[in-house]
Protein backbone atom coordinates (compact mmCIF):
# COMPACT_ATOMS: atom_id res chain seq x y z
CA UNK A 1 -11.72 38.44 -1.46
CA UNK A 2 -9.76 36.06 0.45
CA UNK A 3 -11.84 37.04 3.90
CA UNK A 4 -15.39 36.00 1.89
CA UNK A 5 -13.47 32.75 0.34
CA UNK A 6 -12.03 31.83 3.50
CA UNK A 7 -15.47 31.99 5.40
CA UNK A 8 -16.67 29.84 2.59
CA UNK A 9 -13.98 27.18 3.18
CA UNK A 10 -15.14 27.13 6.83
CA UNK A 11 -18.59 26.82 6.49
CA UNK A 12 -18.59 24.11 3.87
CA UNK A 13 -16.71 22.35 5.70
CA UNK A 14 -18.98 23.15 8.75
CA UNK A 15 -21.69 22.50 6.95
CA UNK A 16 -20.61 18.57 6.45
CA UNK A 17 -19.89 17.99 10.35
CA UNK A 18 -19.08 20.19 13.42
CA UNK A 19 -15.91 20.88 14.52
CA UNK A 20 -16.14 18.79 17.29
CA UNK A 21 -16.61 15.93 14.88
CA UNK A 22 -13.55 16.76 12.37
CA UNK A 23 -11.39 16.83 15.81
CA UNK A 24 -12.44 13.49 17.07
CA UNK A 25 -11.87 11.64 13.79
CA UNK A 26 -8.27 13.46 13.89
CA UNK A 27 -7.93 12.02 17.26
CA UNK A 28 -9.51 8.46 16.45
CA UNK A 29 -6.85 8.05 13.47
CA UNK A 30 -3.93 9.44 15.48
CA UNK A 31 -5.11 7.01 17.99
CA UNK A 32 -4.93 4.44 15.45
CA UNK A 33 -1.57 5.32 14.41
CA UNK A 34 0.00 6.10 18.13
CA UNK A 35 -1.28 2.46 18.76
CA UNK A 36 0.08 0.86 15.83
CA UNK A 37 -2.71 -0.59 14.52
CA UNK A 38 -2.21 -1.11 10.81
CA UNK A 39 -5.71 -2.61 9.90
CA UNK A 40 -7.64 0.60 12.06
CA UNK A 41 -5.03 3.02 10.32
CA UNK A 42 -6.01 1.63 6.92
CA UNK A 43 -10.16 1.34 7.90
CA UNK A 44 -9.57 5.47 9.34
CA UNK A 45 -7.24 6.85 6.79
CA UNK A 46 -9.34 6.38 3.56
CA UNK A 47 -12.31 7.98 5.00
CA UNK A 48 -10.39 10.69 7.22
CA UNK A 49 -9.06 11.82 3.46
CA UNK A 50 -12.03 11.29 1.38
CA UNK A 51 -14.34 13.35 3.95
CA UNK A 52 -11.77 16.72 3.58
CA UNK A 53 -11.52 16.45 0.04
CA UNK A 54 -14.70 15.90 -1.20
CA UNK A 55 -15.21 19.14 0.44
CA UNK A 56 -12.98 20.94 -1.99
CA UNK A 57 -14.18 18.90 -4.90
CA UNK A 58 -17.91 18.89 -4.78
CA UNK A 59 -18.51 22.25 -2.27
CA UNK A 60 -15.85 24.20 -3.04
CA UNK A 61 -14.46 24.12 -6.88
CA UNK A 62 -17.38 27.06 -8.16
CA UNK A 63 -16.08 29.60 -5.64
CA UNK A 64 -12.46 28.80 -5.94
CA UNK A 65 -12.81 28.75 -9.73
CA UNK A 66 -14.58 32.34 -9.45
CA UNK A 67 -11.21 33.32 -7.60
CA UNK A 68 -9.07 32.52 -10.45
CA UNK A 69 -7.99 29.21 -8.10
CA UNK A 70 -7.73 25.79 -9.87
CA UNK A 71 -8.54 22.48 -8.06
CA UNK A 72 -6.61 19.14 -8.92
CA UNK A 73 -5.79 15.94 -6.93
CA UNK A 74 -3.44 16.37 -4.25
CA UNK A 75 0.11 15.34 -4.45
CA UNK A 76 1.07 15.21 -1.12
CA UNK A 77 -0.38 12.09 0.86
CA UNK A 78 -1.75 14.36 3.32
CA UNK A 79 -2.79 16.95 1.16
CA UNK A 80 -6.72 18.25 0.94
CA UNK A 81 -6.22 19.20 -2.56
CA UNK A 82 -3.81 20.79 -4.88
CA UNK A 83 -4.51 24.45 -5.32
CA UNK A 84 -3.39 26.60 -8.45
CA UNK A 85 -3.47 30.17 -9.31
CA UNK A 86 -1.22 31.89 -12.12
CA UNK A 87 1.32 28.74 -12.14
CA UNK A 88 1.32 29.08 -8.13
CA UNK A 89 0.62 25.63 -6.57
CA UNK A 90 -0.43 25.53 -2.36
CA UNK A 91 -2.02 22.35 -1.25
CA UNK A 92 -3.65 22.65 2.20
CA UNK A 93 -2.68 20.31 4.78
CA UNK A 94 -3.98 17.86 7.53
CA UNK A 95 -0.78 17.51 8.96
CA UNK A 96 2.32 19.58 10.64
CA UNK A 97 5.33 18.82 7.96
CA UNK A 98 9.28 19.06 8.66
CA UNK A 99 10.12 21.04 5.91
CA UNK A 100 13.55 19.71 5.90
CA UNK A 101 12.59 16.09 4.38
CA UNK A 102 11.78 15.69 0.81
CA UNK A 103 10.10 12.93 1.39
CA UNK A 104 6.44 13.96 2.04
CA UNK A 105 5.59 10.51 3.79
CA UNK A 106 8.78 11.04 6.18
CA UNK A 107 8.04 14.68 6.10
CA UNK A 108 4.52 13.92 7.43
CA UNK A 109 5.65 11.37 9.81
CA UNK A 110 8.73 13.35 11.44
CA UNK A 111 9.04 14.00 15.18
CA UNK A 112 7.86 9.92 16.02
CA UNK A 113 4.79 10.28 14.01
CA UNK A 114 2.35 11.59 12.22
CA UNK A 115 1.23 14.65 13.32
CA UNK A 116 -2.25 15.48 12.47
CA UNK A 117 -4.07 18.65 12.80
CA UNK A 118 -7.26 19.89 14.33
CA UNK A 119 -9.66 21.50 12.67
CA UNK A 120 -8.75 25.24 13.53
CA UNK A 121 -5.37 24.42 12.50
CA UNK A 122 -5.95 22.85 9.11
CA UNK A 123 -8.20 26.22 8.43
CA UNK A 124 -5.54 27.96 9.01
CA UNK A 125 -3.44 26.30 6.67
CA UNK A 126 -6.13 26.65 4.01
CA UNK A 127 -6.26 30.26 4.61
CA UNK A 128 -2.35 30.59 4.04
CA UNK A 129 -2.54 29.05 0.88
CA UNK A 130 -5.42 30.96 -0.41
CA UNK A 131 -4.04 34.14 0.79
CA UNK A 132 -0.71 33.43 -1.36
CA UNK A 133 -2.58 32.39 -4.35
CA UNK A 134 -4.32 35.47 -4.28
CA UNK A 135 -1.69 37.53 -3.56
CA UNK A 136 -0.19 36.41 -7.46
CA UNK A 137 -1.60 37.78 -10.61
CA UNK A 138 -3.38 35.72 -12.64
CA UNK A 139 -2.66 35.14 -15.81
């Protein structure tokens, strides 16, 4: 199951842009953030997040549901979505985290900024939350 649920992560969100394209609007963001640009941060960051999680919402939720897997609003800041499964939460990330902080704005931002992901990385990431959702029982 999680092979045929992880393909179908990838190609929805393949099916919305290339990978080429989810790359360069990571790189145009951490551009904007590198740079210090508060106004191109603010006009990049709302649309960066909305893209990746209105692939979850509106591509995704039937064959997560069929999996057992709930989908909520994400917590985290950088969070794609909040994923639950027998009381287990995961939420996918577009970002590296220093698990160490508490803070998930620091968290996100440790090392002398944020730290965004590509697009092979942040599948990964999705896969190792779906794989430990479906490694619990559901209820």
């Amino acid at each position: 199951m999680l092979n045929a649920l992880t393909a179908q992560v990838r190609a929805a969100h393949l099916l919305v842009r290339p990978e080429e394209e989810w790359d360069a609007l990571t790189d145009d963001l951490w551009r904007a953030y590198d740079s210090k640009d508060s106004d191109l941060v603010e006009q990049l960051s709302e649309p960066y997040l909305a893209s990746w999680r209105v692939v979850t919402r509106n591509l995704l939720a039937e064959p997560l549901a069929a999996a057992g897997i709930r989908v909520a609003r994400p917590a985290h800041p950088w969070a794609i979505a909040t994923l639950e499964r027998a009381g287990v939460v995961r939420e996918p990330l577009l970002c590296s985290l220093d698990q160490d902080m508490s803070d998930p704005w620091e968290a996100a931002a440790a090392g002398g900024g944020l730290q965004l992901q590509h697009f092979n990385d942040i599948m990964a990431g999705y896969e190792s939350c779906l794989k430990e959702l479906l490694s619990t029982s559901a209820a």
